[in-house]
N, C-alpha and C. Protein backbone atom coordinates (compact mmCIF):
# COMPACT_ATOMS: atom_id res chain seq x y z
N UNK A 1 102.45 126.23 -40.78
CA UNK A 1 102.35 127.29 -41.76
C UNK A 1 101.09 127.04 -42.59
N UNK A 2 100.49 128.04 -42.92
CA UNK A 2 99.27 128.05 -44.07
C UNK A 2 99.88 128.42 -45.53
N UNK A 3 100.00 127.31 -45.85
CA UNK A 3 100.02 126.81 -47.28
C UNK A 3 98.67 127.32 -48.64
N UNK A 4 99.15 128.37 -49.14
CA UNK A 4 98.31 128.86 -50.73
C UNK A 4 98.93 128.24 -51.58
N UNK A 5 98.85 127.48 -52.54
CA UNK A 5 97.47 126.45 -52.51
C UNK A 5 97.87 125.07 -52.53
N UNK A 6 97.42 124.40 -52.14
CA UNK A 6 97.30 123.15 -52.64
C UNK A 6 97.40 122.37 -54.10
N UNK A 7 96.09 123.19 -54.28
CA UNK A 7 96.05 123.02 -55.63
C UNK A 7 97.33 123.23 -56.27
N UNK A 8 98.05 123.77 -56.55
CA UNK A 8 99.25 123.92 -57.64
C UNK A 8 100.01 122.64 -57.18
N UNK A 9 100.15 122.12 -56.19
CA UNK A 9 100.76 120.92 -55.86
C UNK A 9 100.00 119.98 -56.76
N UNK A 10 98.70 119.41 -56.85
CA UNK A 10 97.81 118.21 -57.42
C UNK A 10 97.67 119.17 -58.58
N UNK A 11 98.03 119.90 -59.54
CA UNK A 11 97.96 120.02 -61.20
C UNK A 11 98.91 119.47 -61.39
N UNK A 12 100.33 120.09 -60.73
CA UNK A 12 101.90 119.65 -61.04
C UNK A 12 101.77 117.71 -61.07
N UNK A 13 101.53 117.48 -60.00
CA UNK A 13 101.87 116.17 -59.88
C UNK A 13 100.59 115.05 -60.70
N UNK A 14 99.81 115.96 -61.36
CA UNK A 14 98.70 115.00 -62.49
C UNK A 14 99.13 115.15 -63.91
N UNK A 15 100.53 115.74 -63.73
CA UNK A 15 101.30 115.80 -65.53
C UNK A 15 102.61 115.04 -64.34
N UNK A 16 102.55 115.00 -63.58
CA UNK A 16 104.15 114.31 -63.43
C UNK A 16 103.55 113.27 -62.17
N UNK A 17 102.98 112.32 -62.23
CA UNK A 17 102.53 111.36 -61.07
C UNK A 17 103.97 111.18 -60.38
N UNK A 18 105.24 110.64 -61.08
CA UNK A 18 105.87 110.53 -59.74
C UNK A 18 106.75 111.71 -58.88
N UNK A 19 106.23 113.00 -58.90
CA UNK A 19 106.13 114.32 -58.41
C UNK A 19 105.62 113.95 -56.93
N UNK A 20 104.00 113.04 -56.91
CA UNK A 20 103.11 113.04 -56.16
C UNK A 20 103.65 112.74 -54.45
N UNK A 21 104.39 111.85 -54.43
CA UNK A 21 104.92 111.55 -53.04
C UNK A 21 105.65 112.81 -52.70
N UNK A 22 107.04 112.99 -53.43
CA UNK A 22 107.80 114.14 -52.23
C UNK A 22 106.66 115.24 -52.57
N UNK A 23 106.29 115.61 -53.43
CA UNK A 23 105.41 117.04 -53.05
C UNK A 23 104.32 116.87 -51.94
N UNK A 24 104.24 115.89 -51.46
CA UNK A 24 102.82 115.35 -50.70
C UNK A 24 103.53 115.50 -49.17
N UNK A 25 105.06 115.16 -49.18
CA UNK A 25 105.65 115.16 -48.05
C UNK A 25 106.34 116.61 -47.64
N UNK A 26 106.91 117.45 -48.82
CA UNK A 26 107.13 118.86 -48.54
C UNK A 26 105.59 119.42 -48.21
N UNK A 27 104.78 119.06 -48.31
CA UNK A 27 103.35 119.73 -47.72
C UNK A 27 103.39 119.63 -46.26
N UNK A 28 103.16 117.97 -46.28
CA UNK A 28 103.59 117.83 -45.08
C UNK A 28 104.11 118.40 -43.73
N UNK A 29 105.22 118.38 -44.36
CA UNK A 29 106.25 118.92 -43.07
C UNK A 29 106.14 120.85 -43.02
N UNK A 30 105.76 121.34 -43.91
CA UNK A 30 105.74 122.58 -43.96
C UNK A 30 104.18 123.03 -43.65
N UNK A 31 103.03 122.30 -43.54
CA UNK A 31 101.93 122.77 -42.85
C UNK A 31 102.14 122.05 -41.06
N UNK A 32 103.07 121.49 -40.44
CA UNK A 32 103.17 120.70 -39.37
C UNK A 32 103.95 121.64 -38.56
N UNK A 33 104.66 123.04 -39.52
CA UNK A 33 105.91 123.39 -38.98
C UNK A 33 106.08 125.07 -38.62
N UNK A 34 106.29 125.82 -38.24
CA UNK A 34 105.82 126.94 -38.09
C UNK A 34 107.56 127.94 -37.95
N UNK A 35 107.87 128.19 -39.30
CA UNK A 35 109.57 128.35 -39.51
C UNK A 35 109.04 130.16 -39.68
N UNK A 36 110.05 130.50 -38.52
CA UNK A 36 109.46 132.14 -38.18
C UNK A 36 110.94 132.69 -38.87
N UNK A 37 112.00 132.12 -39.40
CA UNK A 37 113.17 132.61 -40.37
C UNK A 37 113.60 131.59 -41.28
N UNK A 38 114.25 132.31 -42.33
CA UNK A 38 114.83 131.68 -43.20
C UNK A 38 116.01 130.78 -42.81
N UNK A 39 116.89 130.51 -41.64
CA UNK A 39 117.55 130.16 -41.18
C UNK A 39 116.89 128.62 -41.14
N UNK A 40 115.74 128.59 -39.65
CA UNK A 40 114.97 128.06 -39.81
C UNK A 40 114.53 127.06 -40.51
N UNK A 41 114.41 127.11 -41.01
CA UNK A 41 113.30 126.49 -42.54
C UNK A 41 115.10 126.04 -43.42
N UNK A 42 115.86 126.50 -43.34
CA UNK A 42 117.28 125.80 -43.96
C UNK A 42 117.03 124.79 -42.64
N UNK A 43 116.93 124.69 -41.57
CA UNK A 43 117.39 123.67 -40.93
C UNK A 43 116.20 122.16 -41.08
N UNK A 44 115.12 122.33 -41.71
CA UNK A 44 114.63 121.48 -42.18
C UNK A 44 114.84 120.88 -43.90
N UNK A 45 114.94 122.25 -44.23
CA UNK A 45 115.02 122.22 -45.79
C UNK A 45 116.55 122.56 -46.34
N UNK A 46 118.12 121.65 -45.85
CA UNK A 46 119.02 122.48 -45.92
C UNK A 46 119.05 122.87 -47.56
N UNK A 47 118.36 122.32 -48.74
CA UNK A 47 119.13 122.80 -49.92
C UNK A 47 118.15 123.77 -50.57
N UNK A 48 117.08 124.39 -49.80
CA UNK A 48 116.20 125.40 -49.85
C UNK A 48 117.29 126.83 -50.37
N UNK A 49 116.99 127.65 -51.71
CA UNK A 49 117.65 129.06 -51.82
C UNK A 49 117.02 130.44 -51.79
N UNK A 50 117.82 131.44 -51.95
CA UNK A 50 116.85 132.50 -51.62
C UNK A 50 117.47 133.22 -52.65
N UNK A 51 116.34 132.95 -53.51
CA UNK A 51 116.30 134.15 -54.91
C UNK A 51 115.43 135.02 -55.06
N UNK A 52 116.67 136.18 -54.81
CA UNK A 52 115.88 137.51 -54.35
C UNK A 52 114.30 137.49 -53.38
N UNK A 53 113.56 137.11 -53.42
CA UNK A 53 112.11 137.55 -52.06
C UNK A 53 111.75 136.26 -52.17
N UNK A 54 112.24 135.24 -53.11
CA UNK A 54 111.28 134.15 -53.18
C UNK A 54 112.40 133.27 -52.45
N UNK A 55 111.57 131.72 -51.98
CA UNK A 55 112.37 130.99 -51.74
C UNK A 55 111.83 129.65 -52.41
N UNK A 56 113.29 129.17 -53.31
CA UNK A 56 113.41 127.56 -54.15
C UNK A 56 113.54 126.46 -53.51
N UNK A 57 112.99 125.30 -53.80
CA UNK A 57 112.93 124.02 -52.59
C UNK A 57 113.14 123.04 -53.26
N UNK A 58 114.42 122.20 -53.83
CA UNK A 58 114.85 120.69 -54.61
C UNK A 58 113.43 120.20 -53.86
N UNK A 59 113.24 119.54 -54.86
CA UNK A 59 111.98 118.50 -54.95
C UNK A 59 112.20 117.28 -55.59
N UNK A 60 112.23 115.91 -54.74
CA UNK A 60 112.01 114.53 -55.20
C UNK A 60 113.71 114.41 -55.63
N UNK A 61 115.13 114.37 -54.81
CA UNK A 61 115.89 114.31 -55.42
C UNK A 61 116.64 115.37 -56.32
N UNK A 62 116.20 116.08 -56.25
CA UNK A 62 116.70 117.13 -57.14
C UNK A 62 115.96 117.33 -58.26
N UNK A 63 115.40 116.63 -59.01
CA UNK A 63 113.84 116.38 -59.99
C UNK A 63 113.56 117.51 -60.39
N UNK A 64 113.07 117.99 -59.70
CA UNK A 64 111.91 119.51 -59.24
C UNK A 64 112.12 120.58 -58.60
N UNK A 65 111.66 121.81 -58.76
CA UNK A 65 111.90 122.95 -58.12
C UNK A 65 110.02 123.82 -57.64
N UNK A 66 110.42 123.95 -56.14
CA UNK A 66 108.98 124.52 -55.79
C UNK A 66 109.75 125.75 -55.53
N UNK A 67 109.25 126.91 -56.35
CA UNK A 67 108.77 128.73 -56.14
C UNK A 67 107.99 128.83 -55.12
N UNK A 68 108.28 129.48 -53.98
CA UNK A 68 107.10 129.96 -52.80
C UNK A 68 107.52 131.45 -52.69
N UNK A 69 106.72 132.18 -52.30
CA UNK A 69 106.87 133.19 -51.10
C UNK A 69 106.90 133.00 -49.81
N UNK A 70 107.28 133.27 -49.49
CA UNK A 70 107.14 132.38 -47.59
C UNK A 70 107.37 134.07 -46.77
N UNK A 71 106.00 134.33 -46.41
CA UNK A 71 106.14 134.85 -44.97
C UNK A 71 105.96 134.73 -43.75
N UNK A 72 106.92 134.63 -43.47
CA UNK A 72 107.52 134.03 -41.81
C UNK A 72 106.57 134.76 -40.94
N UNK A 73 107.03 135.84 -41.08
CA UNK A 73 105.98 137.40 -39.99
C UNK A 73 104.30 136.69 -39.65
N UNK A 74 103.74 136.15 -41.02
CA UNK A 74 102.07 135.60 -41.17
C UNK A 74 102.48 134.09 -41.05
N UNK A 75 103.10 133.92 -41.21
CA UNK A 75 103.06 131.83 -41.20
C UNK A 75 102.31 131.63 -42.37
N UNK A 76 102.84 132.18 -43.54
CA UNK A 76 102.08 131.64 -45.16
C UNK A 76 102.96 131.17 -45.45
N UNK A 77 102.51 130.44 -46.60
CA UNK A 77 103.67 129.98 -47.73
C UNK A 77 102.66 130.07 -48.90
N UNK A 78 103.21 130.88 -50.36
CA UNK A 78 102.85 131.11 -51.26
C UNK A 78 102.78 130.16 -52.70
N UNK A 79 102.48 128.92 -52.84
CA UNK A 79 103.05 128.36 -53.84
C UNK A 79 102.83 129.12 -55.36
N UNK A 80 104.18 129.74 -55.53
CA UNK A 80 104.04 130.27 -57.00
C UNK A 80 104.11 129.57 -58.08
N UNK A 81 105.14 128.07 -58.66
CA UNK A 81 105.03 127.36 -59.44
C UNK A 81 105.65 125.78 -59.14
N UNK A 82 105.43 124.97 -59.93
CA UNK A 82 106.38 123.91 -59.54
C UNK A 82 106.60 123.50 -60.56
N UNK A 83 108.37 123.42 -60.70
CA UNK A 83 108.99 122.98 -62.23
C UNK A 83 109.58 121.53 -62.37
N UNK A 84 109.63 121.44 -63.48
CA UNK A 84 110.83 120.29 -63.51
C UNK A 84 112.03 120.56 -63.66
N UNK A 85 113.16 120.29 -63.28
CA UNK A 85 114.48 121.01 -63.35
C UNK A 85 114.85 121.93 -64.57
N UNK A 86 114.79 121.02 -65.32
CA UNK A 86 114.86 121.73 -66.73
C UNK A 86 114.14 122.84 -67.23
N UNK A 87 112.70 123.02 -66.68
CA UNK A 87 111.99 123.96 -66.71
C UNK A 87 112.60 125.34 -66.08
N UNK A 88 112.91 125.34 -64.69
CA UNK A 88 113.67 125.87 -63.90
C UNK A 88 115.15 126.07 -64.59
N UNK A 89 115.51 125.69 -64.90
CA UNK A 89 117.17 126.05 -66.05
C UNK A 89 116.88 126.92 -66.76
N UNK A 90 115.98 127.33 -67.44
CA UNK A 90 115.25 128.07 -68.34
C UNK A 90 114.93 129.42 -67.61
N UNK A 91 114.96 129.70 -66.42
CA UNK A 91 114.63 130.74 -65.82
C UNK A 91 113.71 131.63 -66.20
N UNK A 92 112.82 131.12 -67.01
CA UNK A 92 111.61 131.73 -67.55
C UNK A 92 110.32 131.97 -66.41
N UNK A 93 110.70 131.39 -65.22
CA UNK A 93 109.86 131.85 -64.17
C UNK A 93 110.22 132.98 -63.36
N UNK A 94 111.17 133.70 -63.84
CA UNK A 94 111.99 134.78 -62.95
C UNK A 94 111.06 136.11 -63.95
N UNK A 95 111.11 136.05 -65.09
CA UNK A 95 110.04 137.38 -65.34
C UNK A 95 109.04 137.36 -65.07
């Protein structure tokens, strides 16, 4: 999959260094991997959700939450934000 951007991965994880490994490894496996459904992509990512168009990805333990768009149809993945749980509780990324 082609991954937009990178970058939002290395801001997130230069306010949270120990972010840096699992976000380095959800890159990983999701530019290596080419998930044409949401089904799919649960079978790598089982605790991955689908809120409303976007899809949420536990990060580092449960820690973190990565926002993507993911279209399957193009093989993108959109990184929209990456929280810390608590941030994400707040659901202030949903407006």
């Amino acid at each position: 999959m082609h991954i937009i951007s990178r970058k939002t991965l290395k801001q997130f994880w230069e306010q949270h260094p120990d972010s840096q490994s699992a976000l380095s490894h959800w890159y990983k496996i999701v530019e290596k991997t080419n998930f044409s459904t949401f089904n799919e992509l649960r079978q790598t990512f089982p605790s991955a959700d689908k809120v409303g168009e976007l899809i949420v990805f536990n990060i580092g333990g449960n820690k973190y939450r990565l926002i993507a768009s993911v279209h399957f149809n193009r093989s993108k993945v959109y990184i929209l934000q990456v929280l810390t749980h608590a941030e994400y509780d707040k659901e202030e990324w949903k407006k």
